[in-house]
N, C-alpha and C. Protein backbone atom coordinates (compact mmCIF):
# COMPACT_ATOMS: atom_id res chain seq x y z
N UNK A 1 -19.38 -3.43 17.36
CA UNK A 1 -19.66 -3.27 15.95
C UNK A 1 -19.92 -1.79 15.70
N UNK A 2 -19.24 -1.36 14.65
CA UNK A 2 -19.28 0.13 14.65
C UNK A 2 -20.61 0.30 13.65
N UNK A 3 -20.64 -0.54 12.38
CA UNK A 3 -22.19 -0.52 11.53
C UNK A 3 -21.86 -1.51 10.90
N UNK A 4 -23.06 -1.76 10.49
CA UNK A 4 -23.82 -2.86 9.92
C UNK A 4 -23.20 -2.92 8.40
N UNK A 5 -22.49 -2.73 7.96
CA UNK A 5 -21.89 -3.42 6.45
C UNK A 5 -21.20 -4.03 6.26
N UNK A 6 -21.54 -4.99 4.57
CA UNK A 6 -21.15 -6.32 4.56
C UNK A 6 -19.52 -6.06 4.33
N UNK A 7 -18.82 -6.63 4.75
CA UNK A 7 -17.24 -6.20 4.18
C UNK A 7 -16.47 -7.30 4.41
N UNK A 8 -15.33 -7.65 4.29
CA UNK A 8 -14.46 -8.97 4.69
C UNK A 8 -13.14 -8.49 5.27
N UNK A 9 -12.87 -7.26 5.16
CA UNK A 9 -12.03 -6.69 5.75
C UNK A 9 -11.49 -4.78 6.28
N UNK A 10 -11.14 -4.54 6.41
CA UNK A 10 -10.88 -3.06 7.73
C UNK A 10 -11.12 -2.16 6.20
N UNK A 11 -10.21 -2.55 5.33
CA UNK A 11 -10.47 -1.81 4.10
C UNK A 11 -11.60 -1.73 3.28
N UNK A 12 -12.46 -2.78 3.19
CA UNK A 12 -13.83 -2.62 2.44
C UNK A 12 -14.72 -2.14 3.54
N UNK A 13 -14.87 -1.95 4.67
CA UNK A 13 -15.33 -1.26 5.49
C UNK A 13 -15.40 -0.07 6.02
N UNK A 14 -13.82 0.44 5.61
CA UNK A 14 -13.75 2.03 5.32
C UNK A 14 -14.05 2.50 3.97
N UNK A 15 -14.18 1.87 3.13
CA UNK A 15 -14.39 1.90 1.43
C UNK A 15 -16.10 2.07 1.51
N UNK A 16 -16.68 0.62 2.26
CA UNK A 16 -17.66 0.89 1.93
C UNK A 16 -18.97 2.24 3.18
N UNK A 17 -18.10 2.67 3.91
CA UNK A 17 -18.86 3.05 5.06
C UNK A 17 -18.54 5.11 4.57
N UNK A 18 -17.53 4.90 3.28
CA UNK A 18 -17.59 6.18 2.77
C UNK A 18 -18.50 6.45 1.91
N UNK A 19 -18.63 5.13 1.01
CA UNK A 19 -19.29 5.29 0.18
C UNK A 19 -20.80 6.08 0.55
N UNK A 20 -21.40 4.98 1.40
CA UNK A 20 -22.72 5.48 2.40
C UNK A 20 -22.83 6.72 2.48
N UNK A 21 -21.70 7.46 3.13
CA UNK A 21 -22.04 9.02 3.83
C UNK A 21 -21.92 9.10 2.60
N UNK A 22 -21.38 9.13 1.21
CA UNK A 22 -21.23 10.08 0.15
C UNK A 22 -22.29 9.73 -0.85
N UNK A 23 -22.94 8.71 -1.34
CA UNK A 23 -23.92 8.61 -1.91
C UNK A 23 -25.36 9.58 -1.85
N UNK A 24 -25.35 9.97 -3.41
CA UNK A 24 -26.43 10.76 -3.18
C UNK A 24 -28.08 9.53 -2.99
N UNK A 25 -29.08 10.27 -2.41
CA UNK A 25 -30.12 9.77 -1.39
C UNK A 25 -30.56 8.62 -2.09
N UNK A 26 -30.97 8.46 -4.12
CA UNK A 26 -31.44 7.75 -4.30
C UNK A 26 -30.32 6.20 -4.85
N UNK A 27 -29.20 6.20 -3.99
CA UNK A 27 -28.45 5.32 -4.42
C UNK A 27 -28.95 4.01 -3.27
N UNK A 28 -29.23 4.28 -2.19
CA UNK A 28 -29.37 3.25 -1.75
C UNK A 28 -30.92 3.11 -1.14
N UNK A 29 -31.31 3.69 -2.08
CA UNK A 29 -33.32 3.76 -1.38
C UNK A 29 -33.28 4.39 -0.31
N UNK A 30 -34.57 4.23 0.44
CA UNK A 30 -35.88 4.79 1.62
C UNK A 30 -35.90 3.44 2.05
N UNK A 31 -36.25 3.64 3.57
CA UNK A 31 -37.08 2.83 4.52
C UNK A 31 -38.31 3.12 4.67
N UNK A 32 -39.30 2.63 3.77
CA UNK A 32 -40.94 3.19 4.38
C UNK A 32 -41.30 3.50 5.71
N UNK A 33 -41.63 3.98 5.74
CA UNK A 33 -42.51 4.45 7.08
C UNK A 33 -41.38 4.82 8.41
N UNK A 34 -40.01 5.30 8.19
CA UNK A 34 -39.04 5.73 8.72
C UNK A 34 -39.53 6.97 9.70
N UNK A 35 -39.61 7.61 10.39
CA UNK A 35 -39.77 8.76 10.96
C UNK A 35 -38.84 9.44 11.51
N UNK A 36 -37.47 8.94 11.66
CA UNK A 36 -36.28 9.81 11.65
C UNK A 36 -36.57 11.11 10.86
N UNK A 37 -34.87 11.83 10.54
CA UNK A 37 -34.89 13.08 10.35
C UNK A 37 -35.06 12.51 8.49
N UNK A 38 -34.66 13.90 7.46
CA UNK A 38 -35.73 13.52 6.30
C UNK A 38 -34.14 12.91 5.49
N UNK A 39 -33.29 13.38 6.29
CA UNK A 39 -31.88 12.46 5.59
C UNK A 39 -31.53 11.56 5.98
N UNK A 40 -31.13 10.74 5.10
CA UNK A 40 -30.21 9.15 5.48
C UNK A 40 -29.54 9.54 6.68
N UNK A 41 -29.13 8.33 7.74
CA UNK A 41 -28.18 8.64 8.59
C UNK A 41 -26.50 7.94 8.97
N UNK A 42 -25.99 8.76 8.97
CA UNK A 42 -24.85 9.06 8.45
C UNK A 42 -24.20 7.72 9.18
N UNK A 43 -22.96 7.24 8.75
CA UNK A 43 -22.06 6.30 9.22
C UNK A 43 -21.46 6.94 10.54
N UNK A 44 -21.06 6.06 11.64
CA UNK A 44 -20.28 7.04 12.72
C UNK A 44 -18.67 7.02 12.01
N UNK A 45 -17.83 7.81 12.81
CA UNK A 45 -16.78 7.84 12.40
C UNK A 45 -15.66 6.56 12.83
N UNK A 46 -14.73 5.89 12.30
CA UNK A 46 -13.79 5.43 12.84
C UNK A 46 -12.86 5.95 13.44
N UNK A 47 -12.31 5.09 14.46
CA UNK A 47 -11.38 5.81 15.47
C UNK A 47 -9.89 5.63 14.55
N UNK A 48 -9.26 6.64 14.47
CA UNK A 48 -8.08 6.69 13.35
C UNK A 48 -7.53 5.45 14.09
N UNK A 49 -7.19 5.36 15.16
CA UNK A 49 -6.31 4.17 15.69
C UNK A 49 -6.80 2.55 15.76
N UNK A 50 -8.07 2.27 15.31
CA UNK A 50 -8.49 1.34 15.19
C UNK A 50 -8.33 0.66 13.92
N UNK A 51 -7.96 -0.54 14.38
CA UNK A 51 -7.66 -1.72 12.48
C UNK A 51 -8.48 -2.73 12.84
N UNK A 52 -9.80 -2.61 12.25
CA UNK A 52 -10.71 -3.85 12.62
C UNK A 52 -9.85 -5.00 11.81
N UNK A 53 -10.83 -6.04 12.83
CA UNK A 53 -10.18 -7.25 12.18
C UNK A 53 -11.54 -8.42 11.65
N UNK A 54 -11.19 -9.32 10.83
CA UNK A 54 -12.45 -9.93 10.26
C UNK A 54 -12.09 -11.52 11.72
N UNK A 55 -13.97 -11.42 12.07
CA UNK A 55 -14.11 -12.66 12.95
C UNK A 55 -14.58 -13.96 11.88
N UNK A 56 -13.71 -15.07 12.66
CA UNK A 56 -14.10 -16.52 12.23
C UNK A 56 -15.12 -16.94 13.10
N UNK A 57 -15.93 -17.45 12.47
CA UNK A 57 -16.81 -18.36 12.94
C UNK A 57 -16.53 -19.57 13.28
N UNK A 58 -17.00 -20.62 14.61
CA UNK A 58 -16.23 -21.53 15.25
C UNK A 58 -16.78 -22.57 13.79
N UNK A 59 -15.82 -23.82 13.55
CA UNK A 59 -15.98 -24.81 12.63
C UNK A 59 -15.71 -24.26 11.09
N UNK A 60 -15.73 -22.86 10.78
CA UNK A 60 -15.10 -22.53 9.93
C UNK A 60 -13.89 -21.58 9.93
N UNK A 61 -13.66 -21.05 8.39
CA UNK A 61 -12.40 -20.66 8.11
C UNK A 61 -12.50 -19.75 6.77
């Protein structure tokens, strides 16, 4: 798993994992009591050659 966002496919996941790094600070709140550095932290990068794919869960579809 490269990060944690909700997406359904390779494209809302690069859509939404830009959004992240580009949002200014008060778009997606603070974590109280965080002690990291004083900026959000950043999405890692995707590997250009990678096309995630969306997993099924067994019994569904």
């Amino acid at each position: 798993m490269w990060w944690n966002f909700i997406g359904r496919s390779h494209d809302d996941i690069v859509r939404m994992r830009a959004e992240w790094n580009e949002a200014p600070d008060d778009r997606f709140g603070r974590v109280a009591g965080y002690r990291g550095r004083s900026e959000r932290l950043a999405a890692p990068p995707l590997p250009p050659e990678l096309r995630l794919k969306r997993r099924f869960r067994r019994g569904r579809q």
